[in-house]
N, C-alpha and C. Protein backbone atom coordinates (compact mmCIF):
# COMPACT_ATOMS: atom_id res chain seq x y z
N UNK A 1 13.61 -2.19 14.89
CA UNK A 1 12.29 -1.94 15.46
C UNK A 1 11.23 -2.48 14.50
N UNK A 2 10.49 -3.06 14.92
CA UNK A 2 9.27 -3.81 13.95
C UNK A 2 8.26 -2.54 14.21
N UNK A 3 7.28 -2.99 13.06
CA UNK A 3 6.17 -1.90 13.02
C UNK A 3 5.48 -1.83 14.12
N UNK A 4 4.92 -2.94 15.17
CA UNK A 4 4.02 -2.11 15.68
C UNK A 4 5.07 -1.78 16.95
N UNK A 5 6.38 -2.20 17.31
CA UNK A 5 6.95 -0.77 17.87
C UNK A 5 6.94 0.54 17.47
N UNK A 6 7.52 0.98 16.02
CA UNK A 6 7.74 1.72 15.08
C UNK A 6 6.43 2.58 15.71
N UNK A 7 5.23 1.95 15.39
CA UNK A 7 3.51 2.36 15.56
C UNK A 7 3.49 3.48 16.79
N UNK A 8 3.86 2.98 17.83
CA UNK A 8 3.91 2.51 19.43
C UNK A 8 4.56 3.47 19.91
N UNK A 9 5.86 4.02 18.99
CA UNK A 9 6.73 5.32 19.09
C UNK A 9 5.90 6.62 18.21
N UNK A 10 5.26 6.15 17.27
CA UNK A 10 4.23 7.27 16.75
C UNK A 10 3.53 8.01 17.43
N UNK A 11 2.55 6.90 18.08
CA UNK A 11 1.43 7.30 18.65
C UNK A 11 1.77 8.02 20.16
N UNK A 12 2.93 7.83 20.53
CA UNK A 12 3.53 8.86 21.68
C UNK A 12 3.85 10.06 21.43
N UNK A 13 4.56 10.23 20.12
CA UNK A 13 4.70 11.06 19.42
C UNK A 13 3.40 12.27 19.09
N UNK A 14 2.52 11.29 18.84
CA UNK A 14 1.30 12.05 18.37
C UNK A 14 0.66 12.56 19.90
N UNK A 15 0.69 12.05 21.24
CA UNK A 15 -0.20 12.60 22.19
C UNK A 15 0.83 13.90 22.42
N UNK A 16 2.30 13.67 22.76
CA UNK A 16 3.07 14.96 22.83
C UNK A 16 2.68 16.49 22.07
N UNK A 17 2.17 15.63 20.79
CA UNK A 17 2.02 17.09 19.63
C UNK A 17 0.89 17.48 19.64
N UNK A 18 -0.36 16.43 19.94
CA UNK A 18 -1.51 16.92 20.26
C UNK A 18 -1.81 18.17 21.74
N UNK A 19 -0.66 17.86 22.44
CA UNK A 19 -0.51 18.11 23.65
C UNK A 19 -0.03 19.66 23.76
N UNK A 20 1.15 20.01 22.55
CA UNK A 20 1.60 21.07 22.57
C UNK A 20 1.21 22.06 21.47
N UNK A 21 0.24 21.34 21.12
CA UNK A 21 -0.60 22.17 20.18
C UNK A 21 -1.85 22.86 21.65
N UNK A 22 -2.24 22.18 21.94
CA UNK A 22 -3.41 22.39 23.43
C UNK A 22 -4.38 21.85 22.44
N UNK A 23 -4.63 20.77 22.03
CA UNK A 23 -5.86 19.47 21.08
C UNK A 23 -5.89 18.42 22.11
N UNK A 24 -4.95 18.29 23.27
CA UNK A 24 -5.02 17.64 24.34
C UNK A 24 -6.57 17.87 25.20
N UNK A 25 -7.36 16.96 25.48
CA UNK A 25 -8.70 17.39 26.06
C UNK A 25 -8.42 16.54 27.44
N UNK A 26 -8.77 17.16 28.63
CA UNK A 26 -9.19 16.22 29.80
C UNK A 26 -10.47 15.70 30.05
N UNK A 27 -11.15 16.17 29.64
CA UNK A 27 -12.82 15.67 29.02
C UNK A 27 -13.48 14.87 28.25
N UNK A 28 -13.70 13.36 28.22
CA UNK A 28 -14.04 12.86 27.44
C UNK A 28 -15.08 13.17 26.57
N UNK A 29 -15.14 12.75 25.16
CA UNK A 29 -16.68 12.87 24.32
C UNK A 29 -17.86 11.62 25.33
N UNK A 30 -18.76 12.22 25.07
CA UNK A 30 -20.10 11.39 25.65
C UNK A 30 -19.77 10.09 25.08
N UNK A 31 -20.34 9.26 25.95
CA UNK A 31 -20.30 7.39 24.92
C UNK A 31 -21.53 7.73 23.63
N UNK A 32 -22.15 8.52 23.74
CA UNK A 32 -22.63 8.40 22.29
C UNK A 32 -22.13 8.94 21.41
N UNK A 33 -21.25 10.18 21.73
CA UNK A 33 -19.90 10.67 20.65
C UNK A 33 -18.80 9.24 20.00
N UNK A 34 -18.53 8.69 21.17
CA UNK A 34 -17.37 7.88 21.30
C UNK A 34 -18.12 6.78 20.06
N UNK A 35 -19.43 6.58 20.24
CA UNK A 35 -20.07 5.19 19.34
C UNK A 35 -20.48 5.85 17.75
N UNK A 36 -20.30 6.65 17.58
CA UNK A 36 -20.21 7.28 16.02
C UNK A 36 -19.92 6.52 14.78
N UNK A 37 -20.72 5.85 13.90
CA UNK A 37 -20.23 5.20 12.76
C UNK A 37 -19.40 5.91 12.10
N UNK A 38 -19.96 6.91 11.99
CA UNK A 38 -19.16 7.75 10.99
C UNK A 38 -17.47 8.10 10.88
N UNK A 39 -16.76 7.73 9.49
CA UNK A 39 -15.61 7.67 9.04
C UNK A 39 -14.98 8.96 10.54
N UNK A 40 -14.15 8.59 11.31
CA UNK A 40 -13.32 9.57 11.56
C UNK A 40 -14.47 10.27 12.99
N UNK A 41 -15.61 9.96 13.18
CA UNK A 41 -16.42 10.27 14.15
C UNK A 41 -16.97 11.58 13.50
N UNK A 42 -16.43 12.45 12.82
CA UNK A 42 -16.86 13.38 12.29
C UNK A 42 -18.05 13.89 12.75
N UNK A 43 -18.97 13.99 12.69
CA UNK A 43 -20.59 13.93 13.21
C UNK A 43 -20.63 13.85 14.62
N UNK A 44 -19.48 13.75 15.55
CA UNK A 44 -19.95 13.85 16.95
C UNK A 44 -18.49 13.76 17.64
N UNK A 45 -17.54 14.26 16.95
CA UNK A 45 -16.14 15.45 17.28
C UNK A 45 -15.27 15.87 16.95
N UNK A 46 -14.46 16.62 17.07
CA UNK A 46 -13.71 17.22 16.23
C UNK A 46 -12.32 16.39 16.13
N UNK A 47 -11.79 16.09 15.14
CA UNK A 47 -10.66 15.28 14.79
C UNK A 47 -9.86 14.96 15.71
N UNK A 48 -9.52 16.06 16.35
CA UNK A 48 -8.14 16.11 17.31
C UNK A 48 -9.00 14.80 18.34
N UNK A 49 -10.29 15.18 19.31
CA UNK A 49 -10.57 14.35 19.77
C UNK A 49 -10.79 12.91 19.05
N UNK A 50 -11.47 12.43 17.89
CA UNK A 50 -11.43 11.31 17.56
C UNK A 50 -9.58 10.69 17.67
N UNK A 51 -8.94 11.72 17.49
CA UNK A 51 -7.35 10.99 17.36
C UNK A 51 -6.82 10.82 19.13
N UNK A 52 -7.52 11.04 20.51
CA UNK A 52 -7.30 11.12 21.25
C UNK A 52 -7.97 9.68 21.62
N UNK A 53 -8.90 9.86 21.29
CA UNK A 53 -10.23 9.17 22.26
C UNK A 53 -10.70 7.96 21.27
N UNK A 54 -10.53 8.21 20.22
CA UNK A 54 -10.40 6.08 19.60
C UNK A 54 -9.30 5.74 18.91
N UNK A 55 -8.51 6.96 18.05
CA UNK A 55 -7.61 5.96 17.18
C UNK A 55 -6.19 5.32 18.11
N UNK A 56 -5.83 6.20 18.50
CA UNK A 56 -4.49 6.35 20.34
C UNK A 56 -5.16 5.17 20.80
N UNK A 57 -6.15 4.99 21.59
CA UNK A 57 -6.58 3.51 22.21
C UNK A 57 -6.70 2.47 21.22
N UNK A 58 -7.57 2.92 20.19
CA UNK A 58 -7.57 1.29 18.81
C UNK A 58 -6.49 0.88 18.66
N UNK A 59 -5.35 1.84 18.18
CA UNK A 59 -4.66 1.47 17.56
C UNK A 59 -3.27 0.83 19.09
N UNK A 60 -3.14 1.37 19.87
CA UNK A 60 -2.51 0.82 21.43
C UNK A 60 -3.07 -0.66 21.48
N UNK A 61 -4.20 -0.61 21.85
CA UNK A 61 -5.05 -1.90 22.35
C UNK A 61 -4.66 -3.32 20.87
N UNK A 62 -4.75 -2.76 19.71
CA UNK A 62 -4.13 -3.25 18.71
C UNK A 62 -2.56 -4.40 19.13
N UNK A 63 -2.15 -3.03 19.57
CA UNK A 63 -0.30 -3.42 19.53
C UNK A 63 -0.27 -4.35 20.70
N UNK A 64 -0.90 -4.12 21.72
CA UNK A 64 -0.75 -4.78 23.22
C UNK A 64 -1.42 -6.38 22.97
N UNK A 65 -2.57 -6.58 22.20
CA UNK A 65 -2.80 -7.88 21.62
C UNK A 65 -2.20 -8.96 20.85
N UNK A 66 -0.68 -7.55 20.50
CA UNK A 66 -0.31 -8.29 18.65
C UNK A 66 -1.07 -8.95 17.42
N UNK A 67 -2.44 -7.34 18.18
CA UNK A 67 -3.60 -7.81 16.85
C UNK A 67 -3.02 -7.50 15.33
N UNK A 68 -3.96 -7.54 14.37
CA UNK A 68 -3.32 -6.67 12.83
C UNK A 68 -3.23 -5.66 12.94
N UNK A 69 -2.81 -4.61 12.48
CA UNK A 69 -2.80 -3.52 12.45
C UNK A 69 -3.43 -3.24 10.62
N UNK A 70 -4.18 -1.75 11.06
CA UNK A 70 -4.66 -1.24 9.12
C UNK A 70 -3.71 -0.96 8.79
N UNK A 71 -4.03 -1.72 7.26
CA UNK A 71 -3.01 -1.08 6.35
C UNK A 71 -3.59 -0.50 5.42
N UNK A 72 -5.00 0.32 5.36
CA UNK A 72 -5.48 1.04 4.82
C UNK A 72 -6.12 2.28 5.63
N UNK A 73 -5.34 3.46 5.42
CA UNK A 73 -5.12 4.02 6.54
C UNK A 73 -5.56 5.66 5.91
N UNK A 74 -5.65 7.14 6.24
CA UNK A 74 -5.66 8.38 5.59
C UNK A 74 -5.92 9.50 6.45
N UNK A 75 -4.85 9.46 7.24
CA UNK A 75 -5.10 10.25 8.53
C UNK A 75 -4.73 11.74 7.96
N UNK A 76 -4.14 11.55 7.09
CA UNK A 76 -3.17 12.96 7.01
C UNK A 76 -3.98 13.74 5.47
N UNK A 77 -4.44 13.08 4.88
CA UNK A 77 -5.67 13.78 4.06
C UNK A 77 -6.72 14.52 4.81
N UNK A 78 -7.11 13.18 5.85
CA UNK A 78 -8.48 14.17 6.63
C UNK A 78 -7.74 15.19 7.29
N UNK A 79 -6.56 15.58 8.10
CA UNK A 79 -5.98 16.33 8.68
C UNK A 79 -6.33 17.61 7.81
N UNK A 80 -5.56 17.41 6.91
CA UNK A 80 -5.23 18.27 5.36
C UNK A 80 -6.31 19.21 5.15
N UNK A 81 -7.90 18.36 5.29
CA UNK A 81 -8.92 18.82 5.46
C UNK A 81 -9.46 19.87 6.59
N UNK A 82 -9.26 19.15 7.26
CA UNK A 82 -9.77 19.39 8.42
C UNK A 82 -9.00 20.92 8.95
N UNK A 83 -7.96 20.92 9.09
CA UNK A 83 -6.75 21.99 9.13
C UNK A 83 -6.47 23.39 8.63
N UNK A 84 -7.49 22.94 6.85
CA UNK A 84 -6.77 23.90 5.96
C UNK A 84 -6.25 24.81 6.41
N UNK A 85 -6.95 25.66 7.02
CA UNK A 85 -6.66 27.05 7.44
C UNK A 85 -5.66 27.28 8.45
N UNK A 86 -5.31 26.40 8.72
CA UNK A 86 -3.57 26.09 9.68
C UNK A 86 -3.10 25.50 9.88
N UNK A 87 -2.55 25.35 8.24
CA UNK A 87 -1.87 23.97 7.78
C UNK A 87 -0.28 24.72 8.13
N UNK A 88 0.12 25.98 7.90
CA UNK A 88 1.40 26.03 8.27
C UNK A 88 1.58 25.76 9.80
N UNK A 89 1.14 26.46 10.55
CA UNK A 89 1.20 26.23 11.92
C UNK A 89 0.91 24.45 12.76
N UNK A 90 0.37 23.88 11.82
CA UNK A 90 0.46 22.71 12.39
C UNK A 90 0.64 21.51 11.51
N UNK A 91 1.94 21.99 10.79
CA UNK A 91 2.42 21.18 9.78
C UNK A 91 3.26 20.20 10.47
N UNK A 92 4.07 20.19 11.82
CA UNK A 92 4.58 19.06 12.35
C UNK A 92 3.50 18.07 12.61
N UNK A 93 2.30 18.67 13.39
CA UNK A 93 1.26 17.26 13.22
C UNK A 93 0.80 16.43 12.18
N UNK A 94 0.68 17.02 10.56
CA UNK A 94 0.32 16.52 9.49
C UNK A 94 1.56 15.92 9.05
N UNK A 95 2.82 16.05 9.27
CA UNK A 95 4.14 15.42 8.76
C UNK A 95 4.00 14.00 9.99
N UNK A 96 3.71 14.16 11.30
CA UNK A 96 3.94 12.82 12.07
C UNK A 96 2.78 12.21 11.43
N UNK A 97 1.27 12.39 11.06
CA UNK A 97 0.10 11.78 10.75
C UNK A 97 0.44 11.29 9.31
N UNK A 98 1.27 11.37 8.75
CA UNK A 98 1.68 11.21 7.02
C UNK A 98 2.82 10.16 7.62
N UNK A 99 3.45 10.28 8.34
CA UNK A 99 4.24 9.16 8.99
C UNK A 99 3.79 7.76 9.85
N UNK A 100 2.75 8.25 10.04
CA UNK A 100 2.04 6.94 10.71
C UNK A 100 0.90 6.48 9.32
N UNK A 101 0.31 6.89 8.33
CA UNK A 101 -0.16 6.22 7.35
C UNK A 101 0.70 5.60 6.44
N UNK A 102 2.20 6.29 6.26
CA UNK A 102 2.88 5.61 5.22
C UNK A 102 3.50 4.61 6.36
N UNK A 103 3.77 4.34 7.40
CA UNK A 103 4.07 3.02 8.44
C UNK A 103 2.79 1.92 7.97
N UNK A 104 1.55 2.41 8.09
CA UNK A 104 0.45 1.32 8.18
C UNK A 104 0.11 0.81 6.79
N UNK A 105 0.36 1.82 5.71
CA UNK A 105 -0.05 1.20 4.57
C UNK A 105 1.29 0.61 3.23
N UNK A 106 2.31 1.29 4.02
CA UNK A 106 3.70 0.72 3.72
C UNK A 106 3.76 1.90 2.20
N UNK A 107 3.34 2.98 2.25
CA UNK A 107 3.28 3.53 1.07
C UNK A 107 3.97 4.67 1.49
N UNK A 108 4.84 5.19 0.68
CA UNK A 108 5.47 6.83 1.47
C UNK A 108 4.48 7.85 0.83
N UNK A 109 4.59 9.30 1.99
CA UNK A 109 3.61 9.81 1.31
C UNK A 109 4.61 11.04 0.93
N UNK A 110 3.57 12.22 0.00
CA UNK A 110 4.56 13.45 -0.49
C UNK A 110 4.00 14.14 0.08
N UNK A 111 4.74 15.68 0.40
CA UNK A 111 4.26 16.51 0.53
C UNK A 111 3.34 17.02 -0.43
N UNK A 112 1.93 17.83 -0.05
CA UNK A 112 1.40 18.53 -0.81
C UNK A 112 1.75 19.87 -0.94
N UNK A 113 1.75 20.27 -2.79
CA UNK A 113 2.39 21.18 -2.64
C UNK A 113 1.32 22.21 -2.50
C-alpha cells in the first residue's frame, strides 16, 4: 500500500471514530467558519469540526489529484490540547491522529507519558 492509500485508509478510519465518539456533525460551519486563517480554524470551530469539514476533504481532494501530500503535519499535539480533559476516553482518536502525522511526516510518534 503506498502512502496516499495508507492516508486514504486513515482518514476513513478517522470519520468512523469521529462518528462513534458523536464529533460527527450534520451541520456544516458557516463559509466564514470554513475560510478561517487561523492554524487548525481554531477561532471559528471546534477541532473535531475543522477535522470533518477541511482536513477529511484537503487531505481526500489531495489523494484523488495525486497532489503532495504535508509532510509537516501535528494533529495529535493539537488533539492532546485540545482534549486534555478526555484524553483517556478518547485515546483511540489521538493514537489514529498520531498515526496519520507519523504517515505524513514519516516520523514515528511516542506516547505521552
Amino acid at each position: 500500500m503506498n502512502k496516499s492509500e495508507s492516508l486514504k485508509a486513515l482518514l476513513i478510519r478517522l470519520e468512523l471514530e469521529l462518528k462513534t465518539l458523536s464529533f460527527w456533525s450534520t451541520t456544516a460551519p458557516s463559509p466564514q467558519a470554513l475560510n478561517s486563517t487561523m492554524p487548525f480554524a481554531y477561532d471559528t470551530m471546534a477541532f473535531e469540526q475543522w477535522l470533518q469539514f477541511i482536513f477529511i476533504p484537503k487531505m481526500t481532494a489531495l489523494i484523488d489529484a495525486n497532489g503532495p501530500l504535508p509532510n509537516q503535519i501535528g494533529l495529535r499535539p493539537m488533539a492532546e490540547q485540545v482534549y486534555a480533559s478526555n484524553r483517556d476516553r478518547l485515546m483511540p482518536l489521538l493514537r489514529l491522529l498520531a498515526d496519520i502525522d507519523a504517515l505524513l511526516t514519516g516520523k514515528s510518534t511516542q506516547e505521552p507519558s
